[in-house]
N, C-alpha and C. Protein backbone atom coordinates (compact mmCIF):
# COMPACT_ATOMS: atom_id res chain seq x y z
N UNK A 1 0.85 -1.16 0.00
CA UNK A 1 0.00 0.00 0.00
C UNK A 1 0.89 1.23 0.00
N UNK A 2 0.86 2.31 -0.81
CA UNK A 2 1.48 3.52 -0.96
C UNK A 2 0.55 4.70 -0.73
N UNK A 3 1.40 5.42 0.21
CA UNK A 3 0.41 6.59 0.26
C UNK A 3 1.09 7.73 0.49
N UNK A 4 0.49 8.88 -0.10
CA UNK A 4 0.91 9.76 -0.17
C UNK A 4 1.02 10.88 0.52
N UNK A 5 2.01 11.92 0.51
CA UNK A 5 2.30 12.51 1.68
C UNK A 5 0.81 13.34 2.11
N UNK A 6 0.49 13.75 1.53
CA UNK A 6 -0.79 14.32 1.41
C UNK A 6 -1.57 13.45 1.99
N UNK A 7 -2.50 12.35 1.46
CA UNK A 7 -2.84 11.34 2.23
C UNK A 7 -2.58 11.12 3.67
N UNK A 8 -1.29 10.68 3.91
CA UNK A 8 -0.63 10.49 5.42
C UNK A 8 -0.94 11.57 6.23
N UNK A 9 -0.94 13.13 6.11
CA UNK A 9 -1.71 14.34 6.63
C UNK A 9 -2.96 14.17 6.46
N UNK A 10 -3.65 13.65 5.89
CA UNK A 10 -4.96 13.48 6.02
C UNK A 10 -5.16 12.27 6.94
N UNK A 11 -4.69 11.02 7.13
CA UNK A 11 -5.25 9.77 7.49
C UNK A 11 -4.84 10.13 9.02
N UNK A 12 -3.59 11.06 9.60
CA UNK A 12 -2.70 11.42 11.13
C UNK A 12 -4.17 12.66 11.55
N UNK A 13 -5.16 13.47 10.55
CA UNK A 13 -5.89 14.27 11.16
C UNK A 13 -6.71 13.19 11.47
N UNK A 14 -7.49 12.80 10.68
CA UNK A 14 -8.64 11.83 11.65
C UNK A 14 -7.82 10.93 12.50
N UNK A 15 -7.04 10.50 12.45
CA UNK A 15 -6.65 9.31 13.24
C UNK A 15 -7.16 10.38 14.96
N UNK A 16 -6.21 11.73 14.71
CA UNK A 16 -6.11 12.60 15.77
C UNK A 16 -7.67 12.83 16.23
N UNK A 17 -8.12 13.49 15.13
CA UNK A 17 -9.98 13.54 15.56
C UNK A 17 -10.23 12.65 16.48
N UNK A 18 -10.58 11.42 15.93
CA UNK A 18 -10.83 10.03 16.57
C UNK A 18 -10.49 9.69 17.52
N UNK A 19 -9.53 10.19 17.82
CA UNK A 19 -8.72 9.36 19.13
C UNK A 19 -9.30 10.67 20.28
N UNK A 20 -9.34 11.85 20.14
CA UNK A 20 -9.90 13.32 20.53
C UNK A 20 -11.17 12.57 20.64
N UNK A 21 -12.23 12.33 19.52
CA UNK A 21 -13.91 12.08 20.09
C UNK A 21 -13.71 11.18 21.57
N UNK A 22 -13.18 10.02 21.21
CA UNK A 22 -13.03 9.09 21.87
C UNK A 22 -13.07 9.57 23.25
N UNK A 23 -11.91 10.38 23.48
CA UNK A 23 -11.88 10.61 25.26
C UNK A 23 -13.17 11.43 25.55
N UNK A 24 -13.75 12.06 24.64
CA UNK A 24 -15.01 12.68 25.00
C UNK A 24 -16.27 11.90 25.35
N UNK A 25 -16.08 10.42 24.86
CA UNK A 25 -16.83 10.32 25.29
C UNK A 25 -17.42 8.97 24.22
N UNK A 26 -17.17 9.88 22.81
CA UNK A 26 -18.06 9.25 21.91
C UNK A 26 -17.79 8.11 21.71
N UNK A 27 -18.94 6.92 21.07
CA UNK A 27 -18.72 5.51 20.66
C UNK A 27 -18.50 5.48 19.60
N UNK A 28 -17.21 4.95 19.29
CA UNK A 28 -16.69 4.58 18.03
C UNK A 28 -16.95 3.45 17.55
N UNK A 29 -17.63 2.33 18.12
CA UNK A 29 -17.37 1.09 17.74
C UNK A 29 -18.39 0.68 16.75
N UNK A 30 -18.93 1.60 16.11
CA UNK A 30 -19.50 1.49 14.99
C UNK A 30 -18.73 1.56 13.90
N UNK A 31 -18.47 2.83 13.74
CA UNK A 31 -17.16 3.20 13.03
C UNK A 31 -15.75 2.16 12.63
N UNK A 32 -15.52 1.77 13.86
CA UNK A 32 -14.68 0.48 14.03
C UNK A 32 -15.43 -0.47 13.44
N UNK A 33 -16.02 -0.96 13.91
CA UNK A 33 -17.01 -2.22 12.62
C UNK A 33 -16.91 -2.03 11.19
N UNK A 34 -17.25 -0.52 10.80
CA UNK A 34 -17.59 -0.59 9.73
C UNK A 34 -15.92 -0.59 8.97
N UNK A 35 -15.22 0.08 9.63
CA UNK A 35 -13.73 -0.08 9.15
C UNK A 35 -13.26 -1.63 8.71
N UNK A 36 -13.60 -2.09 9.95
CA UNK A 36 -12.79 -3.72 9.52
C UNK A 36 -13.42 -4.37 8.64
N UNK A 37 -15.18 -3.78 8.52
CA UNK A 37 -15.47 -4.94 7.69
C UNK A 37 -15.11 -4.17 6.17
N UNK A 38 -14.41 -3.59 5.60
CA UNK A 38 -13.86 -2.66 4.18
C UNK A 38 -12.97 -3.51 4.24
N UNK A 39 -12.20 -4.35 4.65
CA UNK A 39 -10.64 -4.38 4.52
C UNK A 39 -11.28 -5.98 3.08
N UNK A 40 -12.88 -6.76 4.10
CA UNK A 40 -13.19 -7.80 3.78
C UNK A 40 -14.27 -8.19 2.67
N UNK A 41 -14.70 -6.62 2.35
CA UNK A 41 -15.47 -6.63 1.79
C UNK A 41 -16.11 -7.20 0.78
N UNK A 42 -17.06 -8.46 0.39
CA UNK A 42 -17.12 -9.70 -1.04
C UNK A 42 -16.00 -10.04 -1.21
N UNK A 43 -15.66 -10.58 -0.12
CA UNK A 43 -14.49 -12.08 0.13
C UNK A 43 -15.35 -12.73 0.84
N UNK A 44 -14.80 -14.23 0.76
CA UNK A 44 -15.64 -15.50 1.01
C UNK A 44 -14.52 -16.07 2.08
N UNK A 45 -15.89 -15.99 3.22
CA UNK A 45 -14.89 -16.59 4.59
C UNK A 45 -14.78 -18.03 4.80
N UNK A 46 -13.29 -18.73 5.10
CA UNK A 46 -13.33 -19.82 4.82
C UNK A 46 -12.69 -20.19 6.27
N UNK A 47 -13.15 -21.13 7.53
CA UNK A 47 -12.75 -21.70 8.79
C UNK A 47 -12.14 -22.51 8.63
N UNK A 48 -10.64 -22.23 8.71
CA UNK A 48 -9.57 -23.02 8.55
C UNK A 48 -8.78 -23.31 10.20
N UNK A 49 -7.64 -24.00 9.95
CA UNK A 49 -7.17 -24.17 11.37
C UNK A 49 -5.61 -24.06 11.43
N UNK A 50 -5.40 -23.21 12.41
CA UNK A 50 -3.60 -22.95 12.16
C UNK A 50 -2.83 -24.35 12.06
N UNK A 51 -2.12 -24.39 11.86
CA UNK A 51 -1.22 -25.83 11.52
C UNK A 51 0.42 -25.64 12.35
N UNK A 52 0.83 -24.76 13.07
CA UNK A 52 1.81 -24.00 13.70
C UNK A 52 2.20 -25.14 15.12
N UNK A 53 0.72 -25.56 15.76
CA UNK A 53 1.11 -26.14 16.57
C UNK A 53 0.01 -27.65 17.45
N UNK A 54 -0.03 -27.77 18.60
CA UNK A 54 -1.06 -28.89 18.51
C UNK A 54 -2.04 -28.19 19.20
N UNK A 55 -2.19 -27.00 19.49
CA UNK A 55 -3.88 -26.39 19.84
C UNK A 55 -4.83 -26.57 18.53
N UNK A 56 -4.12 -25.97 17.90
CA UNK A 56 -5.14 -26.27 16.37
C UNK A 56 -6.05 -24.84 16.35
N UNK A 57 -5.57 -23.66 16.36
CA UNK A 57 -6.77 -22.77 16.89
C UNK A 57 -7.57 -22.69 15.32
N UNK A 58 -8.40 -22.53 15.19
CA UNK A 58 -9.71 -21.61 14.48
C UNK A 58 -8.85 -20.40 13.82
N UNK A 59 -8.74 -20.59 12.22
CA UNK A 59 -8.35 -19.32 11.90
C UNK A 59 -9.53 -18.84 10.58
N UNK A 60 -9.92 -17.50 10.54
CA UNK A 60 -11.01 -16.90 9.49
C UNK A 60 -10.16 -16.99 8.40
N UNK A 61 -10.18 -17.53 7.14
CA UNK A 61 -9.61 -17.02 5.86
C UNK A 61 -10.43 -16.15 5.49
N UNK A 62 -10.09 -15.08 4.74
CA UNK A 62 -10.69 -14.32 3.92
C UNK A 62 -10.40 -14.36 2.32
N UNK A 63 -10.74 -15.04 1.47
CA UNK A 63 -10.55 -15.35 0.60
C UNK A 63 -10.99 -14.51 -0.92
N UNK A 64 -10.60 -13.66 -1.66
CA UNK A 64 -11.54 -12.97 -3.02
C UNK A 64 -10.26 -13.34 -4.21
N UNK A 65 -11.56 -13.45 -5.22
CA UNK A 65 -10.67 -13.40 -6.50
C UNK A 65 -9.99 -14.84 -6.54
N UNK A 66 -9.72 -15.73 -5.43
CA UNK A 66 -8.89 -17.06 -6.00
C UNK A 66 -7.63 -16.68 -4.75
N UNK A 67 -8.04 -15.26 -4.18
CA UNK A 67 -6.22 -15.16 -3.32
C UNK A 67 -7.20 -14.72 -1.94
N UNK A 68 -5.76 -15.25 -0.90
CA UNK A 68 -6.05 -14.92 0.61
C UNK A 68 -5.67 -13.37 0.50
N UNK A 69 -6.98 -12.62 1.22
CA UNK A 69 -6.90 -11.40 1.69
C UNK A 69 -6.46 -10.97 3.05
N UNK A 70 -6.97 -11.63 4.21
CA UNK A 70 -6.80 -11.58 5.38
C UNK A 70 -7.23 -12.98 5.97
N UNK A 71 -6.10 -12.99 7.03
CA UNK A 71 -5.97 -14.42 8.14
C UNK A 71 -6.31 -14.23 9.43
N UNK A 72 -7.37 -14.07 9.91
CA UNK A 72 -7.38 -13.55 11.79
C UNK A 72 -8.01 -14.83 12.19
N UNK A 73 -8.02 -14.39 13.31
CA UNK A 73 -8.42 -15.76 14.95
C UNK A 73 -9.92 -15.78 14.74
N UNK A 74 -10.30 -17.19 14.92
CA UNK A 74 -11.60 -17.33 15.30
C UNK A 74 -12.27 -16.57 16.53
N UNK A 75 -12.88 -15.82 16.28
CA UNK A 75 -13.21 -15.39 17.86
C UNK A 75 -14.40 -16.52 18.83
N UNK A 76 -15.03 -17.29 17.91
CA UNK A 76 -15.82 -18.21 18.51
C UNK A 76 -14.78 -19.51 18.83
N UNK A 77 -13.60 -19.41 18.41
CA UNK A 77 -13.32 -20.67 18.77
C UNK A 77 -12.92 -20.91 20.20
N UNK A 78 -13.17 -21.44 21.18
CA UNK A 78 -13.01 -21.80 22.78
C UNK A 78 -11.66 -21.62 23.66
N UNK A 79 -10.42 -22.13 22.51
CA UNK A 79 -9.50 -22.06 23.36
C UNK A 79 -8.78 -20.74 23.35
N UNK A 80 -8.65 -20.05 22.05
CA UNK A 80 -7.57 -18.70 21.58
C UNK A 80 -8.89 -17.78 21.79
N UNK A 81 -10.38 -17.47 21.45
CA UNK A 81 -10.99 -16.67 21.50
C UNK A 81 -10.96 -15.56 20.52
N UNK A 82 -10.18 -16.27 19.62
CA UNK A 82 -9.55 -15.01 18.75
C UNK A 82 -8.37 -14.45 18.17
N UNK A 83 -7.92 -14.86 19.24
CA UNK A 83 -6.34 -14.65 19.54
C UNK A 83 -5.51 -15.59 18.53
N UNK A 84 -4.05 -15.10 18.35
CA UNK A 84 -3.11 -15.72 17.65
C UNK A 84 -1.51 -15.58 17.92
N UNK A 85 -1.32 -16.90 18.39
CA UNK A 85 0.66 -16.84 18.45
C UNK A 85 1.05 -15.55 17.03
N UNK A 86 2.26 -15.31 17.36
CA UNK A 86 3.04 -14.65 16.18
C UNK A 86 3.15 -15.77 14.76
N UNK A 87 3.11 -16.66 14.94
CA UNK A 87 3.39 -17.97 13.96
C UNK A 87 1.99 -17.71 13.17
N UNK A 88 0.68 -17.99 13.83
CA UNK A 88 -0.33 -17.92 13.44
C UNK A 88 -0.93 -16.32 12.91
N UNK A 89 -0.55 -15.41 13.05
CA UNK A 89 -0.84 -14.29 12.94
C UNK A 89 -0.30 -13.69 11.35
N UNK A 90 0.70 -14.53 11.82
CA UNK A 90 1.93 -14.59 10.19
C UNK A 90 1.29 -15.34 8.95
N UNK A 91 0.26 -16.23 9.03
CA UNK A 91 -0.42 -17.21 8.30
C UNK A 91 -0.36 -16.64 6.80
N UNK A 92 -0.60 -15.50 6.40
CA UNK A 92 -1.13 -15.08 5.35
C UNK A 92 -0.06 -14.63 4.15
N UNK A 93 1.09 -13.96 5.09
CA UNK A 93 2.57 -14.13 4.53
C UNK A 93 3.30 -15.33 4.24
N UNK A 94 2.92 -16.01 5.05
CA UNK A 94 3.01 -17.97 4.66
C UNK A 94 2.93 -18.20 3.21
N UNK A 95 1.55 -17.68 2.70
CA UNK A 95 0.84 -17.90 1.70
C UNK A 95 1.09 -17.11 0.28
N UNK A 96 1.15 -15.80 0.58
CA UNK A 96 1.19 -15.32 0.13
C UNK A 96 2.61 -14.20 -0.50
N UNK A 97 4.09 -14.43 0.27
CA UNK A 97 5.47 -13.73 0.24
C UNK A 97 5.81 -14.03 -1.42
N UNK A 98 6.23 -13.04 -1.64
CA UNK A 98 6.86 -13.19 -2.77
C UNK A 98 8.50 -13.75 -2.27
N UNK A 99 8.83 -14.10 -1.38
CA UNK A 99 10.02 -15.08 -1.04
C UNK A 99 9.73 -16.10 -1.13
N UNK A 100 8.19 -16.35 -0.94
CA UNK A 100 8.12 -18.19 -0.76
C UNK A 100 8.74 -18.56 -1.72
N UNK A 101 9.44 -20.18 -1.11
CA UNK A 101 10.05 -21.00 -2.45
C UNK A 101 8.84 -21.74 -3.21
N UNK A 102 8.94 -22.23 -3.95
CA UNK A 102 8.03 -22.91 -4.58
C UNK A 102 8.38 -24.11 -5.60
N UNK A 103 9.75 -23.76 -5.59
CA UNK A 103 10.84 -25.26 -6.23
C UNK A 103 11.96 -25.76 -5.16
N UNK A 104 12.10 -26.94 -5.36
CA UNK A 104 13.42 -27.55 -4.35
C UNK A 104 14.59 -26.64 -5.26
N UNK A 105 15.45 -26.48 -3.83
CA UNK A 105 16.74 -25.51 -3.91
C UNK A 105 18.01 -26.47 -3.76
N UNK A 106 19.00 -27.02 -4.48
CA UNK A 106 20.14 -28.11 -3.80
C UNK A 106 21.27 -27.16 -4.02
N UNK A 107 21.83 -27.13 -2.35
CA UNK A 107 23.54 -27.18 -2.84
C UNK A 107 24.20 -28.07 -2.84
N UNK A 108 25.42 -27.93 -3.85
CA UNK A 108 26.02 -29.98 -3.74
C UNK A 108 27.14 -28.80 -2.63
N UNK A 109 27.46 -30.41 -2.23
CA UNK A 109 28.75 -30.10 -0.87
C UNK A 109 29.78 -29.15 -1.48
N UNK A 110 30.48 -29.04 -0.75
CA UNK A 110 31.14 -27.76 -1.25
C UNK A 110 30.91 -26.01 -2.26
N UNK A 111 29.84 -26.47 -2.68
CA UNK A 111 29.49 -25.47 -3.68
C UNK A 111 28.92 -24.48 -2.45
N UNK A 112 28.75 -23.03 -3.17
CA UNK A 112 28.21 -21.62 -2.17
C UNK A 112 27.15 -21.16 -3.15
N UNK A 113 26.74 -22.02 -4.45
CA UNK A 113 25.43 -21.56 -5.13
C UNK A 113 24.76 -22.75 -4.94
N UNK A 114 23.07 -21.84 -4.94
CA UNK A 114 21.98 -22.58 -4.64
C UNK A 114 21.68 -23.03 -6.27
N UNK A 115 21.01 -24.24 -6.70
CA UNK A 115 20.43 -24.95 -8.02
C UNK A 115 19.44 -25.34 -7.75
N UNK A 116 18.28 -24.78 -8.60
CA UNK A 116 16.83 -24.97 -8.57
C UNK A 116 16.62 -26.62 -9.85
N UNK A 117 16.17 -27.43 -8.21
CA UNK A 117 16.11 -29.16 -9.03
C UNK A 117 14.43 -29.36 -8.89
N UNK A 118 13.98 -30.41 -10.11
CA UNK A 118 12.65 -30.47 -10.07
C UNK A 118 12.78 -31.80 -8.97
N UNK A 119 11.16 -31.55 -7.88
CA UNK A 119 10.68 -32.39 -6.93
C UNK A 119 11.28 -33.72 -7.10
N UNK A 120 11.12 -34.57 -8.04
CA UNK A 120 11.45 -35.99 -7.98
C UNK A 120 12.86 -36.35 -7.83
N UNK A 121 13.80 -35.65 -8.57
CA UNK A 121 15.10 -35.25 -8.43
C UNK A 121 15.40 -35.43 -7.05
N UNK A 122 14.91 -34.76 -6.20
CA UNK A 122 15.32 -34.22 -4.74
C UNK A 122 15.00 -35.38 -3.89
N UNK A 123 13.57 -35.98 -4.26
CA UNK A 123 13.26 -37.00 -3.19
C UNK A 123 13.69 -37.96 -4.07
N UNK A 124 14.46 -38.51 -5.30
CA UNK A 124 15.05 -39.32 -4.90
C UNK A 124 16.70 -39.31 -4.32
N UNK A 125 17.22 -38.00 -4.37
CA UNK A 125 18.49 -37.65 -4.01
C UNK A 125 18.19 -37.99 -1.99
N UNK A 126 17.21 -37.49 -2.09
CA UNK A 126 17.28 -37.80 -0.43
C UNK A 126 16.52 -39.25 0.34
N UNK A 127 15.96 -39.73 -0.74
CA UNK A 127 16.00 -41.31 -0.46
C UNK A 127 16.95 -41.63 -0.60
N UNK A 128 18.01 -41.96 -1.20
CA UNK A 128 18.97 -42.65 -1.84
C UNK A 128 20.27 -42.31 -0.54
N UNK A 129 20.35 -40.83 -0.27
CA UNK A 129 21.33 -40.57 0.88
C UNK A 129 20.53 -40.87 2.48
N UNK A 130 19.33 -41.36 2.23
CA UNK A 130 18.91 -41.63 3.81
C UNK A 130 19.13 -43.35 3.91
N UNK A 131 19.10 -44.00 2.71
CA UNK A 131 18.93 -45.31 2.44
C UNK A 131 20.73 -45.29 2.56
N UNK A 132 21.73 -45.02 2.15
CA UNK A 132 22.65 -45.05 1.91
C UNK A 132 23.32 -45.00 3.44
N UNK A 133 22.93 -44.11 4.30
CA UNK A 133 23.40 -43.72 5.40
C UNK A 133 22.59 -44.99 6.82
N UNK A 134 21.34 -45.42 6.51
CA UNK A 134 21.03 -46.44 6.99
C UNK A 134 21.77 -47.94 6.83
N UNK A 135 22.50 -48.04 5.50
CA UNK A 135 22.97 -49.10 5.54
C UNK A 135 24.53 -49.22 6.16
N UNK A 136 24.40 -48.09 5.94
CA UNK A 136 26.08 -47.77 6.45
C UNK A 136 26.14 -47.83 8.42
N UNK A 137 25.20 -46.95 9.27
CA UNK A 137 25.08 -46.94 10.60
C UNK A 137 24.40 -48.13 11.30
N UNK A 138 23.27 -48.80 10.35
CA UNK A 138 22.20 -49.52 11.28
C UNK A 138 23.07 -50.31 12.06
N UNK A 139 22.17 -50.11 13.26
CA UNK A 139 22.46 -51.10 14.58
C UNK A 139 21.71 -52.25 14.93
N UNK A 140 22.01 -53.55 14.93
CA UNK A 140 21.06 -54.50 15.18
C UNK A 140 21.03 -54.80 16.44
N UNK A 141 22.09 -54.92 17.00
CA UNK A 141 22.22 -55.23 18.34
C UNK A 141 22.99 -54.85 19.24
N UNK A 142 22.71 -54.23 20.68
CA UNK A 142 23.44 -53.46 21.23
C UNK A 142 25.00 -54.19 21.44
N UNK A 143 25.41 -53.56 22.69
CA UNK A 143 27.11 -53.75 23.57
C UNK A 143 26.84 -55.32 23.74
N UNK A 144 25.49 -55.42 23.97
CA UNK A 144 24.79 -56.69 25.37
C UNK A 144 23.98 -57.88 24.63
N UNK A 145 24.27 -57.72 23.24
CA UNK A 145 23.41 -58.76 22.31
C UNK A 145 21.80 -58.39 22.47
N UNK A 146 21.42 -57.58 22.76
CA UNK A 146 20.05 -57.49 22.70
C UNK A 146 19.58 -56.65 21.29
N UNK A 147 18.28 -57.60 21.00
CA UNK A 147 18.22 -56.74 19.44
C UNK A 147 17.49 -55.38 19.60
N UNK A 148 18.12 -54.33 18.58
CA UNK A 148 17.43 -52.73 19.18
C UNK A 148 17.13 -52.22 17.88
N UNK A 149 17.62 -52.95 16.84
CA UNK A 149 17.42 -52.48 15.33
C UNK A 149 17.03 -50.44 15.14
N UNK A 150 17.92 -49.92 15.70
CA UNK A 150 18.46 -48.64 15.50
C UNK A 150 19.23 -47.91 14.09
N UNK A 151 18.43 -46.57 14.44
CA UNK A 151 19.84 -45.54 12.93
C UNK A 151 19.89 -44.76 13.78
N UNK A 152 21.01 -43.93 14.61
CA UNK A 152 21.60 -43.20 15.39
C UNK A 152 22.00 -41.93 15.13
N UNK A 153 22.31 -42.10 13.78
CA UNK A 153 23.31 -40.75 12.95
C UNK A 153 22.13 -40.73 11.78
N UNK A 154 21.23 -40.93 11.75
CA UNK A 154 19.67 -39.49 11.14
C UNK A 154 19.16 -39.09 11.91
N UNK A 155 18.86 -38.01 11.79
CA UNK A 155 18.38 -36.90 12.81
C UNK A 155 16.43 -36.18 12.18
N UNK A 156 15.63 -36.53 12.83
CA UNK A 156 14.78 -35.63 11.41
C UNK A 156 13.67 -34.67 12.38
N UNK A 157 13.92 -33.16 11.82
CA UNK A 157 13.31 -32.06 12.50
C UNK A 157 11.84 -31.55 11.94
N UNK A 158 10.68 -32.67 12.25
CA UNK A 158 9.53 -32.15 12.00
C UNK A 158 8.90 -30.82 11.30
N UNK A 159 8.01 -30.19 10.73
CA UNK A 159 7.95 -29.25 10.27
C UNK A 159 6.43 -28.54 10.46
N UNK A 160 6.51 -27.53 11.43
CA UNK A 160 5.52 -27.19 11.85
C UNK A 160 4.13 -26.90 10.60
N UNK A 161 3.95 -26.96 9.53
CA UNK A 161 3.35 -26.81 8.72
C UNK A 161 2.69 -28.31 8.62
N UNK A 162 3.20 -29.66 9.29
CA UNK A 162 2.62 -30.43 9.01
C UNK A 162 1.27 -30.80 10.23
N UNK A 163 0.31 -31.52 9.85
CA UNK A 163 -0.75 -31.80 10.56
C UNK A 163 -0.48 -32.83 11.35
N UNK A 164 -1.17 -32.59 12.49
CA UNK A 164 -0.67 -33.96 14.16
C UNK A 164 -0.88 -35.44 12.93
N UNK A 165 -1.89 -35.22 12.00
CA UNK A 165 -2.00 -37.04 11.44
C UNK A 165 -0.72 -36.77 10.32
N UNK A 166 -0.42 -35.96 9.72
CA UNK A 166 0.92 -35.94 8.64
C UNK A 166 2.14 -36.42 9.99
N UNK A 167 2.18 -35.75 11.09
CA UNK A 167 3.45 -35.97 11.91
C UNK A 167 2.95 -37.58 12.12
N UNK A 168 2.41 -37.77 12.98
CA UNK A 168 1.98 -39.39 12.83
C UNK A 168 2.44 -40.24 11.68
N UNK A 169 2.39 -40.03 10.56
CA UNK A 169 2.75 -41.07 9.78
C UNK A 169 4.44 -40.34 9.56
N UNK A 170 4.89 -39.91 9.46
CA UNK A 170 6.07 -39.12 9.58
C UNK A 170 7.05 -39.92 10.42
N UNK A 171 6.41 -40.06 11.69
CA UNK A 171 7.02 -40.51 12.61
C UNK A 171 7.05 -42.21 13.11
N UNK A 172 5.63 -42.63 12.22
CA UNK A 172 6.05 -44.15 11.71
C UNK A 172 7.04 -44.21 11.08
N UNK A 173 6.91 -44.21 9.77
CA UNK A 173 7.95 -43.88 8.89
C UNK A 173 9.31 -44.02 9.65
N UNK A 174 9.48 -42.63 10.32
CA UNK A 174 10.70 -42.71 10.98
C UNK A 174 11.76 -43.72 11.27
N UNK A 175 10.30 -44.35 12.78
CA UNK A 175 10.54 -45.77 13.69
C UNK A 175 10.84 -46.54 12.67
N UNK A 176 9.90 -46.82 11.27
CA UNK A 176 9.91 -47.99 10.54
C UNK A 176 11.85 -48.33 9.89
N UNK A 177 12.53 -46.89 10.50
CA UNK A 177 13.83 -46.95 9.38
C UNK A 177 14.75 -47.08 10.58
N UNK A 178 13.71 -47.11 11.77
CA UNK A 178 15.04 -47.35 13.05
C UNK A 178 15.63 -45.86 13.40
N UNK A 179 14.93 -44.90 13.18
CA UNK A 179 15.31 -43.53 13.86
C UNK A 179 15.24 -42.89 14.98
N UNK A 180 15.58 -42.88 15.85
CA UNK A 180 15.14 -42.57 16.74
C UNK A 180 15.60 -40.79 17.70
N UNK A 181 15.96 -40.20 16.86
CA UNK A 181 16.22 -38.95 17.15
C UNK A 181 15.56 -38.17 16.10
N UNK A 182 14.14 -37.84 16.85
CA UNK A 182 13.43 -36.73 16.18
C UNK A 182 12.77 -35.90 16.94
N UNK A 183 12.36 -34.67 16.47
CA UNK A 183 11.63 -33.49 17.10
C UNK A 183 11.02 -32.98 16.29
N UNK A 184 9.99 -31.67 16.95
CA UNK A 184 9.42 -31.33 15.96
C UNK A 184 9.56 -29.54 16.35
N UNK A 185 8.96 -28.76 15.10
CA UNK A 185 9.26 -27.31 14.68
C UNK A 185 8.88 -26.66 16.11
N UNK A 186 7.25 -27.13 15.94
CA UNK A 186 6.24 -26.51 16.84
C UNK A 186 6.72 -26.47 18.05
N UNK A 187 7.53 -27.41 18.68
CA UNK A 187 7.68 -27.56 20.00
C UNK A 187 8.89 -26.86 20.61
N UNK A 188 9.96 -26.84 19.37
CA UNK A 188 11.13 -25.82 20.01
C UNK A 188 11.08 -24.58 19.66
């Protein structure tokens, strides 16, 4: 949004007005209503749920045209009331940054430039080095002969964008390869 100097002297007098009625007395919260609801105006509200962490709060999409307009807190929902972590508040820049990536990025070892590789490329480059590194560490059996069928040296750091049932199978997965050092985004 750009605005102009002119503008900005105009938007700092009412702001000043307003904030002046106010201690007098007057009710703004009409005014206020009618403000917020301009920002939303014929967008289609869609009850979505933050994905940031395991509350799960209630978030409003505001949706026009095919694009997210605005992301706020459910206010009916029970536990946030409305409210939103910084993570969740951020939702819409998630979505919408012209930084987001949107292709896998590889650096090979040693190199200091990034190379834009298509999806399949990548997951099989990182099957192949997780499979590679499993055959190389797995542990079948401890100091003591007991079987523990372990991988020690993969490490895998959850990603708060995924859903408690995506982490669930994530974290089968994991166990299924003998991993046992994992965490997740949300929690640290």
């Amino acid at each position: 949004m750009s605005v102009s100097r002119r503008g900005f002297i105009k938007l700092l007098g009412a702001g000043t007005a307003c904030l002046g009625l106010s201690k007098l007395g007057v009710d703004l919260a009409p005014a206020q209503a009618y403000a917020a609801g301009m920002k939303i105006e014929g967008a289609r509200e869609v009850i979505s749920i933050c994905p940031f962490c395991s509350c799960g709060c209630n978030t409003l999409v505001h949706v026009k045209d095919g694009r997210i307009i605005n992301v706020e807190g459910d206010p009916d929902y029970p536990i946030s009331a409305g409210g939103l972590c910084a993570k969740g508040a951020a939702l819409k820049s998630l979505h919408t940054s012209s930084e987001r990536l949107t292709r896998p990025l590889y650096r090979a070892p040693g190199s200091a430039k990034w190379v834009e590789k298509d999806w399949n490329w990548m997951l099989d480059t990182i099957a192949r080095k997780v499979k590679d590194q499993r055959d190389k560490d797995f542990t079948l059996k401890n100091a003591d002969g007991v079987e523990v069928n372990r991988l020690e040296s993969v490490f895998s750091l959850g990603s708060s964008q995924m859903s408690n049932e995506e982490c669930a199978v994530a974290h089968q997965s994991l166990r299924s390869l003998g991993i046992v050092h994992m965490d997740h985004q949300a929690r640290v």
